[in-house]
Protein backbone atom coordinates (compact mmCIF):
# COMPACT_ATOMS: atom_id res chain seq x y z
CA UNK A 1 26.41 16.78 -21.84
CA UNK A 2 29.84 17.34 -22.55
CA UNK A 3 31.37 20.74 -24.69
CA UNK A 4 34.45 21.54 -27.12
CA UNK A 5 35.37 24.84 -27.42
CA UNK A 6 38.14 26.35 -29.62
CA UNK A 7 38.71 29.83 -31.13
CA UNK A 8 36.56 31.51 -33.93
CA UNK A 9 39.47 31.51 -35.96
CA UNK A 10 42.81 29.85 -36.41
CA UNK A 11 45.20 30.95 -38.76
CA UNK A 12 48.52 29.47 -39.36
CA UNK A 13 51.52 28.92 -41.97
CA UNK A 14 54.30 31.21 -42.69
CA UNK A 15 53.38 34.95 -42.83
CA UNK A 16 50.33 33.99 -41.18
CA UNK A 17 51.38 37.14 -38.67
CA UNK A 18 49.43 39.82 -41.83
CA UNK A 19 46.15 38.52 -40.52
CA UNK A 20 46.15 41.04 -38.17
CA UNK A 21 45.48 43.72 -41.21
CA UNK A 22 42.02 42.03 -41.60
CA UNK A 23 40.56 43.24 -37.76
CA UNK A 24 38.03 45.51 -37.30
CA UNK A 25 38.37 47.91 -34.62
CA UNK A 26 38.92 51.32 -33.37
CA UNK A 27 41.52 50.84 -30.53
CA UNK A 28 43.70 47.56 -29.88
CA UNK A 29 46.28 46.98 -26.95
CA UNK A 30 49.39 44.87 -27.60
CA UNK A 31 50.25 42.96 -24.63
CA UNK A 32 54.24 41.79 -24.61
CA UNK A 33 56.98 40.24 -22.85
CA UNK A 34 60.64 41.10 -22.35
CA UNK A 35 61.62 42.20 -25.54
CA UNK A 36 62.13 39.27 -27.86
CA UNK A 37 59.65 40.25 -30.26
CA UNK A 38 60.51 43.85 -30.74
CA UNK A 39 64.60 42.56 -31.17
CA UNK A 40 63.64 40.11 -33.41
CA UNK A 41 61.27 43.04 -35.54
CA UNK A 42 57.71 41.16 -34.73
CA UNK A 43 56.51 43.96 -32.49
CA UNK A 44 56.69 46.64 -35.12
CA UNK A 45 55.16 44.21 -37.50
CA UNK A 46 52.23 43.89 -35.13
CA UNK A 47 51.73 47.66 -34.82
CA UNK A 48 52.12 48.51 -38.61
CA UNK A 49 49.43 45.71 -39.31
CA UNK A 50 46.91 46.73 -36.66
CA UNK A 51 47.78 50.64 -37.88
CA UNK A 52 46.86 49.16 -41.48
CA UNK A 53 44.02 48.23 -40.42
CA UNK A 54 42.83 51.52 -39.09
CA UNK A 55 43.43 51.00 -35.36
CA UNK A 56 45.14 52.91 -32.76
CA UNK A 57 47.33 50.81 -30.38
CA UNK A 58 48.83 50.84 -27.04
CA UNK A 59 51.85 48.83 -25.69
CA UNK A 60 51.57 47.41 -22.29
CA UNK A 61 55.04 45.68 -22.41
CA UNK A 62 57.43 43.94 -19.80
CA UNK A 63 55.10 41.19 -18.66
CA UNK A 64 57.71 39.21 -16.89
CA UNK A 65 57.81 34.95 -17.08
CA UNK A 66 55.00 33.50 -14.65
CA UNK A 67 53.26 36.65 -14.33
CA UNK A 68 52.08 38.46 -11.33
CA UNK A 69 48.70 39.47 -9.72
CA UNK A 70 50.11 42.58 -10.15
CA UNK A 71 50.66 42.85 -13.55
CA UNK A 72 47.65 41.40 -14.00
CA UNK A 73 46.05 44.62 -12.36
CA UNK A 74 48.43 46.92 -13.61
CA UNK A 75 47.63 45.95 -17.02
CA UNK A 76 43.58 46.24 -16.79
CA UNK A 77 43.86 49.61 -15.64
CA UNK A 78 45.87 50.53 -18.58
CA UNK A 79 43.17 49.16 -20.72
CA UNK A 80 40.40 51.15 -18.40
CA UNK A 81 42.00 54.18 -19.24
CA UNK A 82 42.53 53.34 -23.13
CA UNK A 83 39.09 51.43 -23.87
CA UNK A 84 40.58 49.18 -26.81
CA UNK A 85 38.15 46.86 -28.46
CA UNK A 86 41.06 44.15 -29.01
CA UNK A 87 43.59 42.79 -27.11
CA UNK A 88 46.36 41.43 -29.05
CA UNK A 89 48.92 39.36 -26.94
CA UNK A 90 51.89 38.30 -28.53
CA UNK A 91 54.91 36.13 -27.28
CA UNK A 92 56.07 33.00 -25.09
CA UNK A 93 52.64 32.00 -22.62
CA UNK A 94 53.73 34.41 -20.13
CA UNK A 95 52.68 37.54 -21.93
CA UNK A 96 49.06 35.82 -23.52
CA UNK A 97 48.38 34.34 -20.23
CA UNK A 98 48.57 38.06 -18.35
CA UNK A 99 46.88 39.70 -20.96
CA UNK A 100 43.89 37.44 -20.86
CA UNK A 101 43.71 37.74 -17.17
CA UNK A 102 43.77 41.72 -17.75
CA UNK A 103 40.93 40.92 -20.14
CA UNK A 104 38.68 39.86 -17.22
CA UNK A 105 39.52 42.98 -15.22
CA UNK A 106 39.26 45.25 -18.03
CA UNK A 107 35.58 44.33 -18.36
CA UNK A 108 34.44 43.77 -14.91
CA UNK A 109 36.61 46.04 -12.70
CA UNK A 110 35.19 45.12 -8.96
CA UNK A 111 35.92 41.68 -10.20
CA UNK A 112 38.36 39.98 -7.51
CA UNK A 113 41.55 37.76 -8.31
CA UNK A 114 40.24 35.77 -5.51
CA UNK A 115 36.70 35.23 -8.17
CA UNK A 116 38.66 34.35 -10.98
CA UNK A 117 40.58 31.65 -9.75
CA UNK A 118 37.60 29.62 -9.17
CA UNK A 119 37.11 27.36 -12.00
CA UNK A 120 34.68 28.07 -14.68
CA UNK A 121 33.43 31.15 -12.68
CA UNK A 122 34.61 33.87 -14.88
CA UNK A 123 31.51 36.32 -16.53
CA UNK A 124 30.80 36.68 -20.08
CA UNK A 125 33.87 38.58 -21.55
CA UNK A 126 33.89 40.38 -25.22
CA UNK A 127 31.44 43.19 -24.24
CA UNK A 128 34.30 45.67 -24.72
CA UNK A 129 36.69 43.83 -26.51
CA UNK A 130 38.23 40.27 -28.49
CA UNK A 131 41.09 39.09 -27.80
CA UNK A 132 43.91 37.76 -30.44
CA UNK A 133 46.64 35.55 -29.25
CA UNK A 134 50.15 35.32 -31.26
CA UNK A 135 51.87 32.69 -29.41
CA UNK A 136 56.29 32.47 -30.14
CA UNK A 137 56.83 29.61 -28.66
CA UNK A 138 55.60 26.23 -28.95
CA UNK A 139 54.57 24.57 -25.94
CA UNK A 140 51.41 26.38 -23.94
CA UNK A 141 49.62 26.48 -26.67
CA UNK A 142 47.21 29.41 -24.69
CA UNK A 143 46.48 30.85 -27.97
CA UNK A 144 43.55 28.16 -28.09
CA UNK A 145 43.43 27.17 -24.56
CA UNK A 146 40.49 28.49 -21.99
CA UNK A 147 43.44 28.93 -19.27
CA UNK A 148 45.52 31.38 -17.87
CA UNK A 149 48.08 30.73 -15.48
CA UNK A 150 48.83 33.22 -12.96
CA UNK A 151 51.33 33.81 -10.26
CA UNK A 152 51.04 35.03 -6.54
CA UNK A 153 53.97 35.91 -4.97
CA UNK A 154 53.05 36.82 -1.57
CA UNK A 155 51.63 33.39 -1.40
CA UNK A 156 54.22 31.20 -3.53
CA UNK A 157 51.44 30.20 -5.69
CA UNK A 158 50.92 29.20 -8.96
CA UNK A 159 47.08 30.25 -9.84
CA UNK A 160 45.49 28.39 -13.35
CA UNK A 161 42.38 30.62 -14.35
CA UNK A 162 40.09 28.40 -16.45
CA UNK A 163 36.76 29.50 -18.37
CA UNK A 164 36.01 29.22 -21.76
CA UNK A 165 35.51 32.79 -22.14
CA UNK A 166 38.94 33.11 -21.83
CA UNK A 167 39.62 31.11 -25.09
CA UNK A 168 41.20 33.81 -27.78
CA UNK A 169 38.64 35.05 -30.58
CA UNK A 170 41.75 34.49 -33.41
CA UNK A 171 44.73 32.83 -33.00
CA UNK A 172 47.88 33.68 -35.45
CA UNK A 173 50.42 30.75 -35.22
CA UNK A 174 52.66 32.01 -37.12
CA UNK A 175 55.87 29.56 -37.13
CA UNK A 176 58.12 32.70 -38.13
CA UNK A 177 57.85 33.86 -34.73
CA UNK A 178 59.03 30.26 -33.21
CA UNK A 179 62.46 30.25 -35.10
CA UNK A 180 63.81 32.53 -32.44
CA UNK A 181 63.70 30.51 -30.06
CA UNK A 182 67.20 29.25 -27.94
CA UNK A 183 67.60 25.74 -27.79
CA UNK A 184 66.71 25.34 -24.00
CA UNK A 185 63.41 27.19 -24.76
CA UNK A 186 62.55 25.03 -27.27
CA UNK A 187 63.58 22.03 -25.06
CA UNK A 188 61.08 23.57 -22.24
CA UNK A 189 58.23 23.95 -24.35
CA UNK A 190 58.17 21.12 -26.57
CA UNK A 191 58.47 18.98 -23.43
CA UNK A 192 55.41 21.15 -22.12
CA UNK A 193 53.25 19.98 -25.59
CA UNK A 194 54.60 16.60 -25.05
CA UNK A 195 53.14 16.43 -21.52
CA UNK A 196 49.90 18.80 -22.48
CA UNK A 197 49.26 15.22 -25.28
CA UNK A 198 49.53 12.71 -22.75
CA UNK A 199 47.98 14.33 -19.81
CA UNK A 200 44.94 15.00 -22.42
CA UNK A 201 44.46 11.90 -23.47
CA UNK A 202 43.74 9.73 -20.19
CA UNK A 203 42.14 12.85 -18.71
CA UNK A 204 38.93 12.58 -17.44
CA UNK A 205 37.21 14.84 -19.80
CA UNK A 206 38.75 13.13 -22.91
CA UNK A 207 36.24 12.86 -25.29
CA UNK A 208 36.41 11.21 -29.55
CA UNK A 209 36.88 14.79 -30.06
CA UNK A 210 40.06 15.79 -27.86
CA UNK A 211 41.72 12.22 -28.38
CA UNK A 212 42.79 12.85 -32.18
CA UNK A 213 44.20 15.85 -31.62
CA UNK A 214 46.30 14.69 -28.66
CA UNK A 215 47.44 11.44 -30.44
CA UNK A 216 48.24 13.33 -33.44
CA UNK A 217 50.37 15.73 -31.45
CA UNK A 218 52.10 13.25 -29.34
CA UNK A 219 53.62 11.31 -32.92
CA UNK A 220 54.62 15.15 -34.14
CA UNK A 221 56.31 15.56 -30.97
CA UNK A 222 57.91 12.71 -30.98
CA UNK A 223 59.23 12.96 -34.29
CA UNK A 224 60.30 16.48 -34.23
CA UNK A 225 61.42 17.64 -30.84
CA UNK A 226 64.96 16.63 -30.72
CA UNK A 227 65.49 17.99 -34.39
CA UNK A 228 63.86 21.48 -33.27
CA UNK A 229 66.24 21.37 -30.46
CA UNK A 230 69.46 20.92 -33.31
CA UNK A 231 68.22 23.80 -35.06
CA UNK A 232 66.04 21.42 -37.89
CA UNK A 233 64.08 24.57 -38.82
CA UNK A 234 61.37 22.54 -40.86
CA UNK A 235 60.78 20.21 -37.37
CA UNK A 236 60.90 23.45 -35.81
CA UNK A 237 58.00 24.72 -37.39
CA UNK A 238 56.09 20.95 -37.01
CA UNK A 239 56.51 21.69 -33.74
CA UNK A 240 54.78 24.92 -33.90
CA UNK A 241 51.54 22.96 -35.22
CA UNK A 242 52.13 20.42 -33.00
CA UNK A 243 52.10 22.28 -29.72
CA UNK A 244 48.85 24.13 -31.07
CA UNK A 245 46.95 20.44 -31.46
CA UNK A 246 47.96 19.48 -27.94
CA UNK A 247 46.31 22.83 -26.78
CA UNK A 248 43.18 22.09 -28.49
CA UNK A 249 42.97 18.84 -27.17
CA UNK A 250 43.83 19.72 -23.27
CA UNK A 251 41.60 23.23 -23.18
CA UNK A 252 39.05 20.71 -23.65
CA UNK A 253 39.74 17.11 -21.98
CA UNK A 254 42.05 19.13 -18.89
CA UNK A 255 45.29 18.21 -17.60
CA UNK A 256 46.26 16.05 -14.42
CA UNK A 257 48.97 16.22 -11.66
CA UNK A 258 51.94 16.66 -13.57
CA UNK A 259 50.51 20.24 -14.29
CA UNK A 260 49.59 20.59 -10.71
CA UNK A 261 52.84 19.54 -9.41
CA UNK A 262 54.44 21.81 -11.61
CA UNK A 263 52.35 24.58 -10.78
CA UNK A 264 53.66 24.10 -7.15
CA UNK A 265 57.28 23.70 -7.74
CA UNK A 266 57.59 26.24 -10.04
CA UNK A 267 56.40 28.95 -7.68
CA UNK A 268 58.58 27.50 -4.82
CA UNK A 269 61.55 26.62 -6.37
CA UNK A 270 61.35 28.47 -9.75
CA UNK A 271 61.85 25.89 -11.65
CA UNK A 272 60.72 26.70 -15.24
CA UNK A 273 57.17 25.38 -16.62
CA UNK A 274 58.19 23.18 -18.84
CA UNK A 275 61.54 21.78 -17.93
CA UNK A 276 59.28 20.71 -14.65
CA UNK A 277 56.91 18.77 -16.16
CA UNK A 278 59.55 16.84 -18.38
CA UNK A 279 60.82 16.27 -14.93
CA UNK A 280 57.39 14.77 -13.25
CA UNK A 281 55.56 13.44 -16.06
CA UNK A 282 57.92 9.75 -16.31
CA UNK A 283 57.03 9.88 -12.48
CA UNK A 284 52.70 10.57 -12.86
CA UNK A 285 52.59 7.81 -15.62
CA UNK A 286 54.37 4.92 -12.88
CA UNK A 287 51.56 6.49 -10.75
CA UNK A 288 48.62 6.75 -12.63
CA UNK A 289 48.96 3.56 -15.15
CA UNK A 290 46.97 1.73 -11.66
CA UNK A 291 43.60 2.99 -13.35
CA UNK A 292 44.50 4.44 -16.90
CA UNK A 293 47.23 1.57 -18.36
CA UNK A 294 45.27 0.74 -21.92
CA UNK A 295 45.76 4.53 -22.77
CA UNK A 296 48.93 4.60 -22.06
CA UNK A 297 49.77 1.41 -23.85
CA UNK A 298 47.77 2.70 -26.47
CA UNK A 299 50.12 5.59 -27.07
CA UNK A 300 53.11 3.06 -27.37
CA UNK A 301 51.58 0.74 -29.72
CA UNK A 302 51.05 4.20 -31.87
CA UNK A 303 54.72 5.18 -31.10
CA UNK A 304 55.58 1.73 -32.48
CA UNK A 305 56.75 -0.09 -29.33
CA UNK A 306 56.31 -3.99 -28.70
CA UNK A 307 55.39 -5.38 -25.91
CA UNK A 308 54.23 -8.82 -24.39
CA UNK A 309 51.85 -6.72 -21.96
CA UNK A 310 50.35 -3.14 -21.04
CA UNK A 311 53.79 -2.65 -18.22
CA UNK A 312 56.34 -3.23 -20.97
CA UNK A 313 54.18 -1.16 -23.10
CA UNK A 314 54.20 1.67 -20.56
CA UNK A 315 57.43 1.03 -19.51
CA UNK A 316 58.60 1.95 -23.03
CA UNK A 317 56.95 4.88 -23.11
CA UNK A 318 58.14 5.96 -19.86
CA UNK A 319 61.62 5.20 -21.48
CA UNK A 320 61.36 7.12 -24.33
CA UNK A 321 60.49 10.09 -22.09
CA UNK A 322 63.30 9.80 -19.33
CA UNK A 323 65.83 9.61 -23.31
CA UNK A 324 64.24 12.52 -24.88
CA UNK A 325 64.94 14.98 -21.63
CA UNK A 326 68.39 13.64 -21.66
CA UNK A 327 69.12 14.42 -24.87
CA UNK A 328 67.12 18.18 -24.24
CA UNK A 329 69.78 18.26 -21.37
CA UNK A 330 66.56 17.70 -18.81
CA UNK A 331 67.51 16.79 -15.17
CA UNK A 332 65.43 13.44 -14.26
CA UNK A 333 65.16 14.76 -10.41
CA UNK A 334 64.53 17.62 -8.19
CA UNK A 335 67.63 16.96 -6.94
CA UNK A 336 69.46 16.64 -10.00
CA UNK A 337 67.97 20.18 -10.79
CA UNK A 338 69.25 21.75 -8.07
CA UNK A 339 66.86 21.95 -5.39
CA UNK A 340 68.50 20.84 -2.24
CA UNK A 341 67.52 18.58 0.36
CA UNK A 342 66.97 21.10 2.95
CA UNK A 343 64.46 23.25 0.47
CA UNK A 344 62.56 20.33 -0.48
CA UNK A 345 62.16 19.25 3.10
CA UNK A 346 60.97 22.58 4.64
CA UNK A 347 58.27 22.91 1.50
CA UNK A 348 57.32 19.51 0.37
CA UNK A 349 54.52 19.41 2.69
CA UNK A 350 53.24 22.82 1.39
CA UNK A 351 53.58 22.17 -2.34
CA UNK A 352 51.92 18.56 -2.07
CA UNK A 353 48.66 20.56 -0.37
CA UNK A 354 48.68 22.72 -2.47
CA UNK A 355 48.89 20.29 -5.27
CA UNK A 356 46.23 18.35 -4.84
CA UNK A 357 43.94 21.49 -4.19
CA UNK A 358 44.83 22.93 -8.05
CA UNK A 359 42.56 22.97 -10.35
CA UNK A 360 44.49 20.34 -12.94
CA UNK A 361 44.08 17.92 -9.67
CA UNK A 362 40.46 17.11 -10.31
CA UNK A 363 41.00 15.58 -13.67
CA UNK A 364 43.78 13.68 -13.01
CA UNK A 365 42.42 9.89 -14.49
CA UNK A 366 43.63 8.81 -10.72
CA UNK A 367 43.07 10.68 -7.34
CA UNK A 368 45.45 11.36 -5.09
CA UNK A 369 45.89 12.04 -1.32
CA UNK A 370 47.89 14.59 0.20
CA UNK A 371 50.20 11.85 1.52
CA UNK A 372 49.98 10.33 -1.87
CA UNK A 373 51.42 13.51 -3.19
CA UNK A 374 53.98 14.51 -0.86
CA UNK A 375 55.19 10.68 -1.73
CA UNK A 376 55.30 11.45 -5.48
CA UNK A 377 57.14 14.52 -4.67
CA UNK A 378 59.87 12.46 -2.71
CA UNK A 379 59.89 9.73 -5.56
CA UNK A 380 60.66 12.74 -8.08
CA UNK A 381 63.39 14.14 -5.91
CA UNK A 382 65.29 11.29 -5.30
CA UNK A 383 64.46 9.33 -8.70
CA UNK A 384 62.76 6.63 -6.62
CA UNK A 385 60.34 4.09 -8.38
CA UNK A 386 56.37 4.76 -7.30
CA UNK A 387 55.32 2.04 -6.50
CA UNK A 388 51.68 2.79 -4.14
């Protein structure tokens, strides 16, 4: 028996943000990055509609990018103490990643970190409160995903929580919010969707259910990502549906190894999310074509490439790729990034265990060694061709 799971409610289109007047509650925490959304005036919005709709709220703000255990912590007490019955999480993934992971510890306080982070393992949440997600950028897509990625630091690792529990209640994607972004943000993310499309669709959980949505989201990408990144503000807000479709699709078929690679790397090396698995996803697709090559040639017949066989097929997709992060200004290598040869050398062989053991490993459409992965990791760092 297999399951799809997606929020209660999704609401989206411009202005889409006034939803929140419709809630009913007593008490609602806002959960909220750096300050972006106050700057920009969505913050105040948020609190004005939640006070409109008879609510008391509570900032918990300053969740930094690739948030920590112990924000994570920090944040559930705060809740504890305040007892809302909705969390309302607004901003990039950082910020609606760490305030679903507060959810958890909100409701079940002798929960561990070290619980959560097994798969699927998480108890039934929404006994104190729902959760609404208000996502301002458009590429994790956690508004409707059942993940959560979290960071610890004391052990330079990337952490994805995953339980549908932790899929939102409502999710507001409002493409308002996305027109703030810089250009390199929305070159990050959109690569992000791109790779959250693909990875879906040869995943091993794919199902007639996840498939549309990824294949529709991989054609949006494709046609809107580079004018998003010019400043195209119509593309921009494709792009904002776009990312959403490719979240639906992967909360529910998984991801594969370019996640898990970039899980590693980017607690290592701190290379951002996004611009990492632009980086490794040309790389996975050389690798796993071996077992999944009629979906990926499926993908470039629906991109609109000819080919004579399922390698050229591929090989134009991989193509397209490698010319879209050029044009995003996205390093092809490691190297190219930054990371030099020393760093890479004294942590390949940690990030390649550690790689393999994360939880977007297991439904990779190929498996992979550790020695398999620590010779991806060399491919991607010196832009060699994989050829094992």
């Amino acid at each position: 028996m297999s399951r799809f799971t997606l929020p209660r409610d999704i609401y989206f289109g411009n202005g889409s943000l006034e939803t929140l007047k419709t809630l009913k509650g007593k008490k609602a925490v806002v959960v909220v990055g750096g300050g972006s959304m106050k700057r920009f005036g969505f913050l105040q919005k948020v609190e004005d509609y939640l006070k409109e709709a008879g609510m008391e709220v509570k900032l918990i703000e300053g969740v930094e990018p690739d948030p920590s255990v112990e924000t994570v912590m920090s944040g559930a007490k705060v809740m504890r103490e305040f007892e809302p019955d909705w969390i309302v999480a607004i901003g990039g993934g950082s910020p609606i990643d760490a305030a679903k992971a507060m959810w958890i510890f909100y409701e079940y306080p002798e929960f561990t970190f070290e619980q959560a982070v097994v798969p699927f393992g998480i108890p039934e949440l929404r006994n104190k409160a729902k959760f609404a997600a208000i996502p301002s950028t458009s590429g994790t897509a956690t508004e409707v995903t059942a993940f959560s990625v979290i960071t610890n630091y004391t052990e330079k690792i990337k952490y994805p929580l995953a339980d549908f529990n932790l899929t939102p209640d409502i999710a507001i994607v409002d493409p308002d919010l996305a027109q703030t972004m810089p250009a390199k943000l929305v070159a990050h993310t959109g690569m992000d969707a791109l790779t959250h499309a693909l990875e879906a669709y040869v995943a091993t959980l794919r199902s007639v259910f996840s498939d549309p949505l990824a294949m529709k989201a991989i054609l949006m990408v494709r046609d809107n990502l580079l004018k998003s990144y010019e400043g195209d503000e119509e593309a921009r807000n494709e792009m904002h549906l776009a990312q959403c479709l490719a979240g639906m699709s992967f909360s529910n078929a998984l991801l594969g190894i370019t996640h898990s690679m970039a899980h590693k790397v980017g607690a290592v090396f701190h290379i951002p999310h996004g611009c990492a698995n632009a980086i490794f996803l040309p790389y996975v697709i050389d690798f796993n074509k071996k077992v999944c090559g009629d979906r990926y040639a499926e993908v470039a017949r629906r991109l609109g490439f000819a080919g004579n066989n399922e390698d050229e097929l591929i090989d134009s997709l991989i193509e397209m790729i490698k010319d879209m992060n050029k044009k995003l200004n996205i390093p092809s290598t490691l190297k190219e990034y930054g990371v030099t040869e020393e760093e890479f050398k004294e942590n390949v062989d940690f990030i390649a265990e550690n790689a393999v053991k994360d939880a977007c490993t297991g439904s990779n459409p190929r498996s992979i060694s550790v020695e398999e992965m620590k010779k991806l990791f060399e491919a991607t760092y010196n832009g060699e061709k994989v050829n094992f």
